[in-house]
C-alpha atoms as a PDB file:
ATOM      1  CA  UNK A   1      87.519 178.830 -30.500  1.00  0.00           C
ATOM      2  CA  UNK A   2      85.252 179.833 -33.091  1.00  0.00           C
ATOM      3  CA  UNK A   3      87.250 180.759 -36.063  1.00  0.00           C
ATOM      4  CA  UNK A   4      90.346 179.522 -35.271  1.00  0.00           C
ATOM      5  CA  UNK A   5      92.188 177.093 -37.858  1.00  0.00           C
ATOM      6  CA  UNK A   6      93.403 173.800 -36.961  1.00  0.00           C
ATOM      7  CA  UNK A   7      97.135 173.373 -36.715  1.00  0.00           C
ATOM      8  CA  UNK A   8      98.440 171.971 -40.341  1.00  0.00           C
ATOM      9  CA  UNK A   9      99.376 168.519 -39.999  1.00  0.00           C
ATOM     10  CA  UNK A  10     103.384 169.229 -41.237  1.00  0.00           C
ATOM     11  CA  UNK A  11     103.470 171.135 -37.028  1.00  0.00           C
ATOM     12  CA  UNK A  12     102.694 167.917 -35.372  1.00  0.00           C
ATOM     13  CA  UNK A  13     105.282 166.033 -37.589  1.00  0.00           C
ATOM     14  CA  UNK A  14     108.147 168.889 -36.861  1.00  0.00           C
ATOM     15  CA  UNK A  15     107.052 168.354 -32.936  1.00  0.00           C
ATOM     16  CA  UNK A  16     107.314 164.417 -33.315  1.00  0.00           C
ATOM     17  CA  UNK A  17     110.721 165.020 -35.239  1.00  0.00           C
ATOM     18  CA  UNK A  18     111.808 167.189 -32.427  1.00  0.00           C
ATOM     19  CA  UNK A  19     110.630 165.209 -29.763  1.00  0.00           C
ATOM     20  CA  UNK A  20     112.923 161.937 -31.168  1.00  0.00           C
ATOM     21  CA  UNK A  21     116.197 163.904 -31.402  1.00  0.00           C
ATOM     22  CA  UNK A  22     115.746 165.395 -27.567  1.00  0.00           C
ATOM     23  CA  UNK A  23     115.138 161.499 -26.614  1.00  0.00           C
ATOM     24  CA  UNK A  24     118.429 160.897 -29.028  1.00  0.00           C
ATOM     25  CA  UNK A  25     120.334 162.637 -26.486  1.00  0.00           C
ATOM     26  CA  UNK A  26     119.944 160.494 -23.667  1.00  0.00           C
ATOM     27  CA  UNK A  27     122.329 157.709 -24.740  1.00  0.00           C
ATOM     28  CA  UNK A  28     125.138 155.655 -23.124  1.00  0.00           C
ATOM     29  CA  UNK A  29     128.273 154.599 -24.445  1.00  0.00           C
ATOM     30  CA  UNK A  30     130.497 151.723 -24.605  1.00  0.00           C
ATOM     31  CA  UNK A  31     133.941 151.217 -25.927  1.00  0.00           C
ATOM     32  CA  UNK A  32     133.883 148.470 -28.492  1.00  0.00           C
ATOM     33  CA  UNK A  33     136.622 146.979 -30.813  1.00  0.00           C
ATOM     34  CA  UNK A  34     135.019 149.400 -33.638  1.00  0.00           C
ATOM     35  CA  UNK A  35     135.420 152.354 -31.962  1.00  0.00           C
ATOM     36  CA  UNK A  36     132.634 153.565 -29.277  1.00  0.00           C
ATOM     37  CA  UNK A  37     129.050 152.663 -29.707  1.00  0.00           C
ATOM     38  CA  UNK A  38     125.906 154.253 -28.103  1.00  0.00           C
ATOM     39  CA  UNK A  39     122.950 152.751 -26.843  1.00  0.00           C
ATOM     40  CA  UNK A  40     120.161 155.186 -27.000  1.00  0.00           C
ATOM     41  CA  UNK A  41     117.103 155.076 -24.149  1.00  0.00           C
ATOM     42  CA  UNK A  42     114.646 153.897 -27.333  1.00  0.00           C
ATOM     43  CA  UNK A  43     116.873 151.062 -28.155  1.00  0.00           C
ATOM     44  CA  UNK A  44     117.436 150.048 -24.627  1.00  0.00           C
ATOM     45  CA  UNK A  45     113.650 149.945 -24.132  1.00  0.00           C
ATOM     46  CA  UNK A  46     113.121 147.626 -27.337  1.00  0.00           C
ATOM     47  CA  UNK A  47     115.823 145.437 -26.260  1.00  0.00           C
ATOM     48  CA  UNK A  48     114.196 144.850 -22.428  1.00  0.00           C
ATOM     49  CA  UNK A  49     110.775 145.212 -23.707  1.00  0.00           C
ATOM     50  CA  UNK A  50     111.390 142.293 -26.691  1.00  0.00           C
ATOM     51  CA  UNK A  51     113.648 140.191 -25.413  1.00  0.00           C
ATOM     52  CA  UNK A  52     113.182 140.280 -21.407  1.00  0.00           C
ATOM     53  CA  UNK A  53     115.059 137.414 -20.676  1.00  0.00           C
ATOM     54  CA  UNK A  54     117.951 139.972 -21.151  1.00  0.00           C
ATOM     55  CA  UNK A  55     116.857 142.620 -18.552  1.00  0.00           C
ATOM     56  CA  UNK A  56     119.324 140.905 -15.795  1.00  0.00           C
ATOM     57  CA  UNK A  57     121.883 140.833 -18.088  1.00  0.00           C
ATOM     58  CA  UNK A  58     122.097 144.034 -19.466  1.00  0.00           C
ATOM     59  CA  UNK A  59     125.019 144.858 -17.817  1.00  0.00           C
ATOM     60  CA  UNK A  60     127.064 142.713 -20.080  1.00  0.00           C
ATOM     61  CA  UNK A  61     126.497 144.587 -23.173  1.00  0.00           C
ATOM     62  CA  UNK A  62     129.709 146.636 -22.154  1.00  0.00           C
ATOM     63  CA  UNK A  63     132.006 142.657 -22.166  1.00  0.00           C
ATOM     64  CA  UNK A  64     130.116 141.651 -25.100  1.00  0.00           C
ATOM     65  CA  UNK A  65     131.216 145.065 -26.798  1.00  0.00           C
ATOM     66  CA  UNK A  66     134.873 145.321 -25.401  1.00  0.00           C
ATOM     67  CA  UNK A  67     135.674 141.815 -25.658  1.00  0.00           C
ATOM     68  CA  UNK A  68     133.775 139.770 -28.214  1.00  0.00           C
ATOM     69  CA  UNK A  69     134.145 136.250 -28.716  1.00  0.00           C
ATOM     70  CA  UNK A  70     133.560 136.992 -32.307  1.00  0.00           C
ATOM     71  CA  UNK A  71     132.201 139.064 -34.563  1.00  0.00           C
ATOM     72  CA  UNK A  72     130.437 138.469 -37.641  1.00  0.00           C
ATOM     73  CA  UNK A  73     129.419 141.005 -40.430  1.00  0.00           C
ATOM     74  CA  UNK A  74     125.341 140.581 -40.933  1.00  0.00           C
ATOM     75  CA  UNK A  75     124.276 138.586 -44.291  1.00  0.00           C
ATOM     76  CA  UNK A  76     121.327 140.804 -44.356  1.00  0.00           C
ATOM     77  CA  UNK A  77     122.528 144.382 -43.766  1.00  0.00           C
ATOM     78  CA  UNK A  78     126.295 144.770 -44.241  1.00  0.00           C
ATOM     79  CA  UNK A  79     126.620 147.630 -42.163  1.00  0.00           C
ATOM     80  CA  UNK A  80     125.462 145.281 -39.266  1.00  0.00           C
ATOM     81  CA  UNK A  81     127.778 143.534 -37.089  1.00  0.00           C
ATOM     82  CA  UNK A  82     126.767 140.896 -34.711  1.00  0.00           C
ATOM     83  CA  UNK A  83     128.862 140.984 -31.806  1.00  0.00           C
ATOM     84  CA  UNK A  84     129.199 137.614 -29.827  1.00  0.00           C
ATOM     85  CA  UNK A  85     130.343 136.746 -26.432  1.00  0.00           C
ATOM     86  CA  UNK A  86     129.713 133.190 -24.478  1.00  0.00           C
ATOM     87  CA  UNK A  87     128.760 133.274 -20.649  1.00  0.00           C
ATOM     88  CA  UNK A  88     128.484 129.880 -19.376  1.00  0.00           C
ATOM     89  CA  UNK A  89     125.913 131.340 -16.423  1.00  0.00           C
ATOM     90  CA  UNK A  90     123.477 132.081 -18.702  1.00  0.00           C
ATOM     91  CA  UNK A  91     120.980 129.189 -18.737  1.00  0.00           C
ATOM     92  CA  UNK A  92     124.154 126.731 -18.359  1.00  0.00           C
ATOM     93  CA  UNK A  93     125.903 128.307 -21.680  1.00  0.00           C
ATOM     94  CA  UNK A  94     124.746 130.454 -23.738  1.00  0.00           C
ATOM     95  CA  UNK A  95     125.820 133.389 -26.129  1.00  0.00           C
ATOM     96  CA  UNK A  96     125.076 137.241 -25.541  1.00  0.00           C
ATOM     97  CA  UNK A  97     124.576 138.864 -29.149  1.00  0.00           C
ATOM     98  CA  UNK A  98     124.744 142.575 -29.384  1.00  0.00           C
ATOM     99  CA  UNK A  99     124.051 144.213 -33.249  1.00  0.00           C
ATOM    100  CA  UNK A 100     125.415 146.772 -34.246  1.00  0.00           C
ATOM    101  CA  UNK A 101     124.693 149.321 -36.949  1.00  0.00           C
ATOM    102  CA  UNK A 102     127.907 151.079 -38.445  1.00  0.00           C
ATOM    103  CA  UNK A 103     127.704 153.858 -40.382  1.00  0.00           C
ATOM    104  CA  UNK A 104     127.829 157.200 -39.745  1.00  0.00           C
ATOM    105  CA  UNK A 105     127.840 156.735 -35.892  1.00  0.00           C
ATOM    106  CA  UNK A 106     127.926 153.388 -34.510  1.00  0.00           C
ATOM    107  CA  UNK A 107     125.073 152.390 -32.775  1.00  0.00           C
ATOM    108  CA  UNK A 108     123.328 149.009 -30.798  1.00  0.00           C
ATOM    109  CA  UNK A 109     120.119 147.900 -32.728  1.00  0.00           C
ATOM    110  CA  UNK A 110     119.572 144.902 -30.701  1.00  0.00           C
ATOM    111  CA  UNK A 111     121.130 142.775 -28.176  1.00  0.00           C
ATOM    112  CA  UNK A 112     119.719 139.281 -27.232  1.00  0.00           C
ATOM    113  CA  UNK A 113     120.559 135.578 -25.975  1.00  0.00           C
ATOM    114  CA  UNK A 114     121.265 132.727 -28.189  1.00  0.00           C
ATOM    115  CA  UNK A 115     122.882 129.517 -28.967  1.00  0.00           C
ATOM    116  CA  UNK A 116     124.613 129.884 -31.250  1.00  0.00           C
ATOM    117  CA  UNK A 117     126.580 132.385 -33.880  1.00  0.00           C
ATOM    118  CA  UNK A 118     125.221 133.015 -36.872  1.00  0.00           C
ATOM    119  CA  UNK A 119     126.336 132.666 -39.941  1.00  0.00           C
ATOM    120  CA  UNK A 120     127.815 135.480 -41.911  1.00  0.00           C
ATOM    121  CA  UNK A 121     131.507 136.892 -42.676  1.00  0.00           C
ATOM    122  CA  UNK A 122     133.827 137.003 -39.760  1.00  0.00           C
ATOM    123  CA  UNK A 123     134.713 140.774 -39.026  1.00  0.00           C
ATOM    124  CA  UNK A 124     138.782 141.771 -38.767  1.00  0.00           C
ATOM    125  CA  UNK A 125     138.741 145.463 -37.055  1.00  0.00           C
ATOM    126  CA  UNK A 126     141.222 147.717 -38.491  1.00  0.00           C
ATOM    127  CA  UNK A 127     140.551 150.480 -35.878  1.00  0.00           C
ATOM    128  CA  UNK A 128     142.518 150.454 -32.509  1.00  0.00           C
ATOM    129  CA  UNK A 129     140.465 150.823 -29.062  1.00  0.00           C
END
């Protein structure tokens, strides 16, 4: 229209910032041996989308989470913890890592397969599940 002004550039920010905390609220969550731990639709979409060989297994984030082989505190982020469980019919042994962030919330950043555990300080919860 001829006269109108275009829409300042701080209104499609707000909308953006809007439209992440609506998608925040579609989440799952798990009981873990840190207390519970969500798995937003975003990260579940970076974890299948980057590391596919995981899609069929995805249903083993809850084992990983309730009953973890080990679990390590990251070297690089020490509010990080890499979670750790072995499932020998993986691709004839492997590990299922799930990290996650602990902070305010606890929350999965990634989950993929490896094998083996990284190294970084072994994690003793304090918290009862």
């Amino acid at each position: 229209k001829k006269g109108s002004k275009p829409k300042p550039k701080r209104f499609y920010k707000r909308t953006l910032w809007v439209c992440k905390i609506l998608l925040q609220e579609n989440f799952m969550i798990f009981k873990s041996k840190i207390g519970e731990v969500e798995l937003t639709v975003e990260r579940k979409s970076h974890i299948i989308l980057r590391h596919p060989e995981l899609k069929s297994h995805i249903s083993k984030i809850s084992q990983v989470l309730s009953s973890p082989d080990t679990i390590r505190r990251s070297k690089f982020d020490r509010q990080a913890l890499l979670f750790y469980k072995y499932f020998d019919t993986i691709k004839k042994g492997k590990y299922i890592n799930v990290t996650v962030k602990s902070n305010e919330r606890n929350f999965i950043l990634t989950a993929y397969i490896t094998g083996k555990i990284r190294a970084g300080e072994k994690y003793e919860s304090t918290k009862e599940t």
